[in-house]
N, C-alpha and C. Protein backbone atom coordinates (compact mmCIF):
# COMPACT_ATOMS: atom_id res chain seq x y z
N UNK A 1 82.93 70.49 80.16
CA UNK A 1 82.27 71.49 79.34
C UNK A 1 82.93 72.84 79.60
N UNK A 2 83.39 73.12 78.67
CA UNK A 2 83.48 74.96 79.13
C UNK A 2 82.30 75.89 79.25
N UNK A 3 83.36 77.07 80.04
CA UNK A 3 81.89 77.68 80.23
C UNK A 3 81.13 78.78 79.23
N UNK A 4 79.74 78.30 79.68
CA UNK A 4 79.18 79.21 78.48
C UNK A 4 78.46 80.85 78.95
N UNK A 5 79.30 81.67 78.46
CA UNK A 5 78.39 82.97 78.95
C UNK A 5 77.08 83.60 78.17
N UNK A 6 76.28 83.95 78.82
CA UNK A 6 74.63 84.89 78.50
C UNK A 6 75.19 86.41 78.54
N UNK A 7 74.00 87.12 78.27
CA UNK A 7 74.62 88.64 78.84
C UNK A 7 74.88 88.94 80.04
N UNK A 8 74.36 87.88 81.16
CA UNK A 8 74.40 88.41 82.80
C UNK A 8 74.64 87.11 83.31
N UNK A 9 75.03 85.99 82.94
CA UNK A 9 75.07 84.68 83.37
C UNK A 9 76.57 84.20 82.94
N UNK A 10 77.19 83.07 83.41
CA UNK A 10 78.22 82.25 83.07
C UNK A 10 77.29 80.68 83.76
N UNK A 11 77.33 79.94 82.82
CA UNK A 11 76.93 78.07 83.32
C UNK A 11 78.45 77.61 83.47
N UNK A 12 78.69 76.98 83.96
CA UNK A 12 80.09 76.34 84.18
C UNK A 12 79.99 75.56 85.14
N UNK A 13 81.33 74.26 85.07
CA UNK A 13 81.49 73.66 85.85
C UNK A 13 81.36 73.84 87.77
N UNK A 14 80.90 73.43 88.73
CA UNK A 14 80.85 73.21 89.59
C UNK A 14 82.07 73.19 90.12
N UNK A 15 82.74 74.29 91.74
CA UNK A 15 84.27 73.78 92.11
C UNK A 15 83.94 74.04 93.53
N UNK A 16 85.02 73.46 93.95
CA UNK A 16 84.47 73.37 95.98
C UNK A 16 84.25 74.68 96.65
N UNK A 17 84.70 75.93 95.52
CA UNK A 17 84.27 77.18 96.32
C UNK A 17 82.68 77.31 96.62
N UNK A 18 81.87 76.29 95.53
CA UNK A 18 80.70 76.47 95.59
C UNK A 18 79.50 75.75 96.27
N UNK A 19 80.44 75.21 97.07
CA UNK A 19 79.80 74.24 98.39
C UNK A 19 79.00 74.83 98.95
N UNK A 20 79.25 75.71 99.94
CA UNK A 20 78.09 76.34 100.87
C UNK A 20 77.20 77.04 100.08
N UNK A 21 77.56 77.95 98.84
CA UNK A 21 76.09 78.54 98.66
C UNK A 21 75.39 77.54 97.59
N UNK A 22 75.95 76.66 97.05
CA UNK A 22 75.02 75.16 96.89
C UNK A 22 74.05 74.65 97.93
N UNK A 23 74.48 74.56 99.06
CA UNK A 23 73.84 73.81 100.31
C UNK A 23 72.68 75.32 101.04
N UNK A 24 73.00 76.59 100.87
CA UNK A 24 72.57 77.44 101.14
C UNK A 24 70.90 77.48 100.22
N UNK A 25 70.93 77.26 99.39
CA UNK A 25 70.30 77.93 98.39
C UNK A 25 69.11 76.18 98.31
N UNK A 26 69.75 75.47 97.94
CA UNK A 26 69.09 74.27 97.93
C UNK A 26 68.47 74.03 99.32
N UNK A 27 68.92 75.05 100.56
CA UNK A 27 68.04 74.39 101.68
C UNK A 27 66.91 75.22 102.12
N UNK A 28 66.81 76.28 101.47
CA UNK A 28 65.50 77.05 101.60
C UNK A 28 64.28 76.69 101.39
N UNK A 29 63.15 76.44 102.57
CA UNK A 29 62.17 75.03 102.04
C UNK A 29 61.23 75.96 100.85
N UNK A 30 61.25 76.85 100.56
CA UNK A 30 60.30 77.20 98.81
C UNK A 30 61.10 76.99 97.73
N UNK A 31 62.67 76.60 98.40
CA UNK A 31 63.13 75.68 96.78
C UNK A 31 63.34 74.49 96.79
N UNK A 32 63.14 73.89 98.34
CA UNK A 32 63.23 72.16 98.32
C UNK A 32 61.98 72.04 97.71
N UNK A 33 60.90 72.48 98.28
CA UNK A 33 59.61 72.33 98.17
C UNK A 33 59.28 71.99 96.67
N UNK A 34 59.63 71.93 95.34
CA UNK A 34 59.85 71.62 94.68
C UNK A 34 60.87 70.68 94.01
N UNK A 35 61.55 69.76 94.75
CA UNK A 35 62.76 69.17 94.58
C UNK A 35 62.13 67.55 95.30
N UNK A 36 63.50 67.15 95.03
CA UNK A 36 63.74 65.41 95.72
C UNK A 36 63.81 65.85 97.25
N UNK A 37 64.05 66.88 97.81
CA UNK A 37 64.70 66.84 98.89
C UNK A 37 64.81 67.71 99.33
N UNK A 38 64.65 67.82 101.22
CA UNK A 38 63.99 68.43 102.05
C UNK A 38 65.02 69.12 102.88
N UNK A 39 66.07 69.02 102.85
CA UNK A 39 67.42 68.89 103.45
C UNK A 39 68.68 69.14 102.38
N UNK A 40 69.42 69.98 102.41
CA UNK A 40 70.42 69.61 100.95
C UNK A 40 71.82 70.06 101.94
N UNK A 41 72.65 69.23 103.21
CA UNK A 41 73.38 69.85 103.74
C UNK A 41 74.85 70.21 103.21
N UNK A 42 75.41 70.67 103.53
CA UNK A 42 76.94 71.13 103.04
C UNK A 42 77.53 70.01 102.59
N UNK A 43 77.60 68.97 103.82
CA UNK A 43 78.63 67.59 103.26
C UNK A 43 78.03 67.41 101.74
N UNK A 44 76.59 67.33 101.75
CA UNK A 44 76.37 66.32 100.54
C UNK A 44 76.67 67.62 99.43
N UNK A 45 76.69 68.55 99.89
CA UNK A 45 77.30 69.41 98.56
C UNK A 45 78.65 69.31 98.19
N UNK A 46 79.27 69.05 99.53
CA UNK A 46 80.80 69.36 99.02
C UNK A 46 81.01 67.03 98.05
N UNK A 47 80.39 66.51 98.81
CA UNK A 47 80.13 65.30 97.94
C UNK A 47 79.68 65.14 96.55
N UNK A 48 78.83 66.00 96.47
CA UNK A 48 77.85 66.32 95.30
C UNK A 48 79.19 66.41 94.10
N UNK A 49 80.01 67.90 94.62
CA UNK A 49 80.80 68.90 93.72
C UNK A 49 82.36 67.86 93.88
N UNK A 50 82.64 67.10 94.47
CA UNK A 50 83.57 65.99 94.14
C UNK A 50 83.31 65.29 93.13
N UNK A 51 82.17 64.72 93.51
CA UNK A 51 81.89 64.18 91.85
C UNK A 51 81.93 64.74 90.71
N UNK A 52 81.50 65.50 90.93
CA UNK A 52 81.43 66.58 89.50
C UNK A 52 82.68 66.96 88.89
N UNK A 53 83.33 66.89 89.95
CA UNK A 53 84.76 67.62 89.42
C UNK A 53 85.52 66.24 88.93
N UNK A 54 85.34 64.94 89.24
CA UNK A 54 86.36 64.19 89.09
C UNK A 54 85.17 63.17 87.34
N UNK A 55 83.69 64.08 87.45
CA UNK A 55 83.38 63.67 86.00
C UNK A 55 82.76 64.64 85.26
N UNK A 56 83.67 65.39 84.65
CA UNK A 56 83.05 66.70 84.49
C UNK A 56 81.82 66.17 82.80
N UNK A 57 81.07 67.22 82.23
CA UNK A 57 80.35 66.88 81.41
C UNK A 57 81.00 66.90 80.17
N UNK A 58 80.45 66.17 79.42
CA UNK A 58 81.29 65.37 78.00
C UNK A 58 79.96 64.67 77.16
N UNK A 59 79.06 65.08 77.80
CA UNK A 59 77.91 64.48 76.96
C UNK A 59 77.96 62.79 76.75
N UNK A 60 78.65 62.44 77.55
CA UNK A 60 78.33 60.70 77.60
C UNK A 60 77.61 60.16 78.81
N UNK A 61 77.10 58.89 79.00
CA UNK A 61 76.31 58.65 79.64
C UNK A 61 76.86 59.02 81.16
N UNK A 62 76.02 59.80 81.87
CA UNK A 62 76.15 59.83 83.55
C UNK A 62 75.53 60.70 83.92
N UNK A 63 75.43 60.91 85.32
CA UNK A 63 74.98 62.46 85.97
C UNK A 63 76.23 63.24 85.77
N UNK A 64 75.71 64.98 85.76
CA UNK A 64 76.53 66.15 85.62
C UNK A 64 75.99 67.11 86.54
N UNK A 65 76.40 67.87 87.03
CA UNK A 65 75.78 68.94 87.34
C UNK A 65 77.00 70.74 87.28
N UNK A 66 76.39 71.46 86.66
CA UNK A 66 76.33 72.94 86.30
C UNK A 66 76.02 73.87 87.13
N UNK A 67 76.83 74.58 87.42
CA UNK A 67 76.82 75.92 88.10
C UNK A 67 76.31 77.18 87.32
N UNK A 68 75.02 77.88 87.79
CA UNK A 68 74.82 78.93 87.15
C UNK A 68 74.97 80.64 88.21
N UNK A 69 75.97 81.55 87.30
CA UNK A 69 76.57 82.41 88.54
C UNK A 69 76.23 83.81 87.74
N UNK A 70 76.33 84.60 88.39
CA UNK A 70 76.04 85.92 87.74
C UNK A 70 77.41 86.76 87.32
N UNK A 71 77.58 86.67 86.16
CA UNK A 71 78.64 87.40 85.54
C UNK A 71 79.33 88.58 86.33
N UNK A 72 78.50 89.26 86.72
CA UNK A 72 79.39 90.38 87.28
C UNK A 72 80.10 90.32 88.30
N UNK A 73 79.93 88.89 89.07
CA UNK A 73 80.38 88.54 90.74
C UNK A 73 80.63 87.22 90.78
N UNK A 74 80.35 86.41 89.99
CA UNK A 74 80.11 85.04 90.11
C UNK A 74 80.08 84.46 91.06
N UNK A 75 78.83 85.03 91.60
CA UNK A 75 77.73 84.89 92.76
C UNK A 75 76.67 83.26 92.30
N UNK A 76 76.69 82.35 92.59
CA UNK A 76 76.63 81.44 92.17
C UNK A 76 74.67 81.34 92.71
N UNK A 77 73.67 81.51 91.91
CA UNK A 77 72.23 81.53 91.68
C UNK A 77 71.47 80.32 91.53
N UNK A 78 72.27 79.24 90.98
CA UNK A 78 71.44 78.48 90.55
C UNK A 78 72.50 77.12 89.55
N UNK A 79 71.54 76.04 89.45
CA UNK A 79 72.47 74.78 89.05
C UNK A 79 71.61 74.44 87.99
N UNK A 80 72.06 73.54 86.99
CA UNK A 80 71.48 72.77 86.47
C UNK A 80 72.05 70.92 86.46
N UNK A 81 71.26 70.22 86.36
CA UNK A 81 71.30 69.07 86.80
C UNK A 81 70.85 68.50 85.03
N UNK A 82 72.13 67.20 84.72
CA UNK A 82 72.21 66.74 83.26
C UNK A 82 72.01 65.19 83.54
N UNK A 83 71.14 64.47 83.12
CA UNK A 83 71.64 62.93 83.21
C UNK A 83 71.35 62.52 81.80
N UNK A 84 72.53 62.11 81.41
CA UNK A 84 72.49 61.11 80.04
C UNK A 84 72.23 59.82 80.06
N UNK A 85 71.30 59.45 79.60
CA UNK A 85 70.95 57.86 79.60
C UNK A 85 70.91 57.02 78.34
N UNK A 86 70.92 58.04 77.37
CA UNK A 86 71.62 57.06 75.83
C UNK A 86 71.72 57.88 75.07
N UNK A 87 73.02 58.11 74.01
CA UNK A 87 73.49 58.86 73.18
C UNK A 87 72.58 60.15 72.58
N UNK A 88 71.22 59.58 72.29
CA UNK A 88 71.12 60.83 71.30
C UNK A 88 69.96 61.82 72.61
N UNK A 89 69.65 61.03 74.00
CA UNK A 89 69.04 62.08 74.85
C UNK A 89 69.51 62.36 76.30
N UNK A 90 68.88 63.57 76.71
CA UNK A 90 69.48 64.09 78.02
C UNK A 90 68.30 64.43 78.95
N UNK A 91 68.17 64.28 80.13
CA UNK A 91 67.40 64.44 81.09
C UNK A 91 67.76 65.88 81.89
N UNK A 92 67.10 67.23 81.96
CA UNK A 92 67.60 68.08 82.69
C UNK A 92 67.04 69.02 83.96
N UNK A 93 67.84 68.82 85.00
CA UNK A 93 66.54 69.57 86.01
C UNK A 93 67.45 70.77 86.23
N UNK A 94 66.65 71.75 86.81
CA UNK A 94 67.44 72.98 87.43
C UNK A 94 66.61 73.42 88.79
N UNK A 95 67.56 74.40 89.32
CA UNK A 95 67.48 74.40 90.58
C UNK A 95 67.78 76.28 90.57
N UNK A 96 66.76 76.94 90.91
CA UNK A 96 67.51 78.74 91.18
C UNK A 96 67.46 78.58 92.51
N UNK A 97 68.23 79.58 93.32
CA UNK A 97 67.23 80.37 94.58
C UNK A 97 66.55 80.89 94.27
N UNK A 98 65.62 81.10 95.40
CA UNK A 98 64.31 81.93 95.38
C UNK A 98 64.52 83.01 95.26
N UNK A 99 65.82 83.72 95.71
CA UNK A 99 66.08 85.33 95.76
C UNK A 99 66.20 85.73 94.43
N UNK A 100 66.27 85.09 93.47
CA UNK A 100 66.28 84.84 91.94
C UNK A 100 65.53 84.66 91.32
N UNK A 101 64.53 84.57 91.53
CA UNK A 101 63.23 84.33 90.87
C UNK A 101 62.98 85.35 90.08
N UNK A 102 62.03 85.26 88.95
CA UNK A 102 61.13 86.00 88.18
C UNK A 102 62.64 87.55 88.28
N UNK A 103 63.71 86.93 87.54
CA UNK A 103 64.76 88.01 86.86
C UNK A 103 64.45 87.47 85.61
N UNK A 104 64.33 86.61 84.94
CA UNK A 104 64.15 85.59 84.23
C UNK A 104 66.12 84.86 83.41
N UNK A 105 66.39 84.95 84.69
CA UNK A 105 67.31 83.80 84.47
C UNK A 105 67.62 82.79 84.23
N UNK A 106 66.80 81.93 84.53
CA UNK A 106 66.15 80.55 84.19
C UNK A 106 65.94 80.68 82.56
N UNK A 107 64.82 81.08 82.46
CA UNK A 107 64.85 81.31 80.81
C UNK A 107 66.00 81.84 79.64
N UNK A 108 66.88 83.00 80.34
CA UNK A 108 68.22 83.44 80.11
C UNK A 108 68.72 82.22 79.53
N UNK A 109 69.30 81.46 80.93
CA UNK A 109 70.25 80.20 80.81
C UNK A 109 69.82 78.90 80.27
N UNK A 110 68.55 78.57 80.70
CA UNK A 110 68.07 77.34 79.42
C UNK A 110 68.67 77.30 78.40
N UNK A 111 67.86 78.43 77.88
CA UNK A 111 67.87 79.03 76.22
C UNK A 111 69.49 78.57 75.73
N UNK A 112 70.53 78.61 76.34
CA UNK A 112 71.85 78.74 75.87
C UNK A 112 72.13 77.12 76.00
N UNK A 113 71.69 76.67 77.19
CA UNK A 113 72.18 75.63 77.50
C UNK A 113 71.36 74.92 76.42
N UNK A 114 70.31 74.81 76.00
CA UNK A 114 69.38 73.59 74.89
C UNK A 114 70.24 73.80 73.71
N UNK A 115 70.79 75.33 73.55
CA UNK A 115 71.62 75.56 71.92
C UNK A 115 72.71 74.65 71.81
N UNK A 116 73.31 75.00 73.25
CA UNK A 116 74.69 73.89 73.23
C UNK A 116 74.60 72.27 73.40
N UNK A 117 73.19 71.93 74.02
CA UNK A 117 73.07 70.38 74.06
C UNK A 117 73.18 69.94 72.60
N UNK A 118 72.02 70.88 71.95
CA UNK A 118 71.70 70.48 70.15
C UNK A 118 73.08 70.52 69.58
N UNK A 119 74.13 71.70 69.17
CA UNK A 119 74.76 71.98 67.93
C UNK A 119 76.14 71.32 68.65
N UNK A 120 76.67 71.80 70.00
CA UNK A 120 77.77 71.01 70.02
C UNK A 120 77.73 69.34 70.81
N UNK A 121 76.74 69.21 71.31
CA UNK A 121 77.12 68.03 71.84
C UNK A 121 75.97 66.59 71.12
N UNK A 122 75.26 67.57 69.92
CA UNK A 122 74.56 66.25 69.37
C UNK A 122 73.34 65.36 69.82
N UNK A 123 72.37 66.47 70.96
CA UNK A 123 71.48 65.43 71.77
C UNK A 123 69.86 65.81 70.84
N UNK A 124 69.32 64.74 70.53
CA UNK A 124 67.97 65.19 69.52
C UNK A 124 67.12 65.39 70.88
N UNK A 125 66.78 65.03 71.98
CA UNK A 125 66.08 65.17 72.51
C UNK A 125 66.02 65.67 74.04
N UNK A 126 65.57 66.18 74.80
CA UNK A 126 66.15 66.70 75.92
C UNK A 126 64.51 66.12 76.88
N UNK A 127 64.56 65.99 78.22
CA UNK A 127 63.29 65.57 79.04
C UNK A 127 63.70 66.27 80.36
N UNK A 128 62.24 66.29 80.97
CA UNK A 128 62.51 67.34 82.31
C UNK A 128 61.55 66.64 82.91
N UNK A 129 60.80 66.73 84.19
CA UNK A 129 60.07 66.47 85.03
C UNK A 129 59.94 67.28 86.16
N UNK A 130 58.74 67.59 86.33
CA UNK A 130 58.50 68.77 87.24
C UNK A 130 57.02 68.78 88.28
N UNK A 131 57.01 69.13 89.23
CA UNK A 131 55.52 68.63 90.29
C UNK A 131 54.42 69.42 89.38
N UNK A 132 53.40 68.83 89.46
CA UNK A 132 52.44 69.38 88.74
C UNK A 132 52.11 70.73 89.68
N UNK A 133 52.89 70.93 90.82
CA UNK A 133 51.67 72.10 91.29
C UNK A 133 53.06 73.44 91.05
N UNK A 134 53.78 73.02 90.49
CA UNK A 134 55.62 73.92 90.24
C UNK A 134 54.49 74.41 88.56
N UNK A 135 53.94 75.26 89.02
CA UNK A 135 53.30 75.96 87.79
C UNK A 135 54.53 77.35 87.06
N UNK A 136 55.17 77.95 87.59
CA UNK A 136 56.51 78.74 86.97
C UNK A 136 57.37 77.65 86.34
N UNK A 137 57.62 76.67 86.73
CA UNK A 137 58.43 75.80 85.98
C UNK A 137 57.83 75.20 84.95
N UNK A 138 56.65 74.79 85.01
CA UNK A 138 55.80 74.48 83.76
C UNK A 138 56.14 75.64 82.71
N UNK A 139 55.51 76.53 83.03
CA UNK A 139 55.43 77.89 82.09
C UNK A 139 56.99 78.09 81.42
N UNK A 140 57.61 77.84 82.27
CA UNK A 140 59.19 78.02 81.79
C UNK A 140 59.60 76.48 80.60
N UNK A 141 59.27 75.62 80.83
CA UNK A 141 59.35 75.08 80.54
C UNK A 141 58.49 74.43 78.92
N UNK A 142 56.88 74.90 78.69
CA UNK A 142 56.03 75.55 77.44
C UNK A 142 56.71 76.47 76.70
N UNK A 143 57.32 77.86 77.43
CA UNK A 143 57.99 78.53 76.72
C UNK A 143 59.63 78.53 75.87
N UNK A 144 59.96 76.95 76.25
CA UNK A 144 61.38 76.37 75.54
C UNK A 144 60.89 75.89 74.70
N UNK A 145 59.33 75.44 74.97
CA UNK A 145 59.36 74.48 73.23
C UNK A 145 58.68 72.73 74.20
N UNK A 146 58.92 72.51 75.11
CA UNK A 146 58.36 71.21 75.35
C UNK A 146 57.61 71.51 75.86
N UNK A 147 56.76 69.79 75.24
CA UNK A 147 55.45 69.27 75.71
C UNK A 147 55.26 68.31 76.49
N UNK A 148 54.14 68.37 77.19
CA UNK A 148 54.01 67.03 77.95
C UNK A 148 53.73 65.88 77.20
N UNK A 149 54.41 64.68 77.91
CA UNK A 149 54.18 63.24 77.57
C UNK A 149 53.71 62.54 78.39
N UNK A 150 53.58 62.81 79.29
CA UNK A 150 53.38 61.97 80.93
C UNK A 150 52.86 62.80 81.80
N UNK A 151 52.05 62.41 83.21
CA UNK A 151 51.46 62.54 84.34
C UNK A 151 51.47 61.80 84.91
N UNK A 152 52.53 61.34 86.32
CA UNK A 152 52.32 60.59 86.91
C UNK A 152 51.56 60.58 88.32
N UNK A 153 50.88 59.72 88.38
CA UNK A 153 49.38 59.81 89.56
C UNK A 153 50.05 59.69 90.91
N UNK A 154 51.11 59.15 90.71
CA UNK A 154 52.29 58.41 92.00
C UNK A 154 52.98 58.71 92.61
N UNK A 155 53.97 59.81 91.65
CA UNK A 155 54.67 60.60 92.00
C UNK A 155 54.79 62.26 92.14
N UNK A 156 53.58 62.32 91.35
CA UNK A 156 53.07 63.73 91.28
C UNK A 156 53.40 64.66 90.46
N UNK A 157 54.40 63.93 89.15
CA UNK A 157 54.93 64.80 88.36
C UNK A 157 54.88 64.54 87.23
N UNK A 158 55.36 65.80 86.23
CA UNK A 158 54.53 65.61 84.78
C UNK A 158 55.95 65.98 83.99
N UNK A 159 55.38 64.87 83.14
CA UNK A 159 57.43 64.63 82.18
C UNK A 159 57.09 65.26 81.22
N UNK A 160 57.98 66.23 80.48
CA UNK A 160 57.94 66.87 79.20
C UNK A 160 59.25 66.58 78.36
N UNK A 161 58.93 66.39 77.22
CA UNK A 161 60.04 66.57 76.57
C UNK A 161 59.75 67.57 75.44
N UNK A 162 61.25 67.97 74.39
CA UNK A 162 61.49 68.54 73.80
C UNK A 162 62.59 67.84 72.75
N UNK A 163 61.98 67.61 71.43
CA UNK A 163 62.79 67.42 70.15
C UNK A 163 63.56 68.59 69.81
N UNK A 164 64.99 68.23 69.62
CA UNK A 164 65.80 69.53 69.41
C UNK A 164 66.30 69.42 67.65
């Protein structure tokens, strides 16, 4: 994917410069605390961003993951996470630091990224999943346009999607 710039953002590919503040940012427990995972160390970042680099995104079926950096420094803030599981939909999680919060960057970079799933890469539908008690991510997530479809009792999280 090339990269796409906001007024204060660039999304772009993932590269090994962005190992440590990947592993930095993902290990702060008020942003695991919302995540798969409790721990996010360097190796598995610099593992993570191998992959990425050797499958970059193309909108066909696989995991992707996106670097989100701040234009003026490309100070690297935040990721987004893509899994394609059949042609016409995409699964997407994201990830800020906390030191990032409530700039509304998140909303910034969505917004660009759902334009480019729809017009250039053709996806009708996009899905997210988020802990029911991740109430900013909900809200962020109402304010793109999706709704809930799901609550799971099990796992603790509530699936939304969005028709694009």
């Amino acid at each position: 994917m090339k990269s796409i710039e906001t007024q204060r953002l660039i999304i772009r590919e993932l590269d090994m410069s962005d190992a440590k503040r990947l592993s930095e940012y993902r290990n702060k427990r008020e942003v695991a605390y919302y995540q798969s995972w409790w721990r996010y160390s360097y190796n598995k970042a610099v593992k993570r961003i191998e992959y990425c680099l050797a499958h970059p995104f193309n909108g066909t079926k696989g995991s992707y993951q996106l670097g989100v950096v701040l234009k003026k420094n490309n100070y690297l803030i935040g990721d987004y996470f893509l899994e394609v599981i059949e042609p016409a939909s995409v699964t997407v999680g994201y990830t800020f630091d906390s030191d990032f919060w409530h700039f509304g960057y998140a909303t910034e970079s969505f917004k660009v990224l759902l334009d480019i799933l729809k017009n250039e890469y053709k996806f009708k539908r996009v899905f997210a999943h988020v802990y029911s008690d991740n109430f900013r991510s909900i809200r962020l997530l109402e304010r793109m346009g999706f709704i809930q479809y799901e609550k799971s009792i099990v796992m603790g999280d509530i699936g939304f999607k969005l028709d694009l």
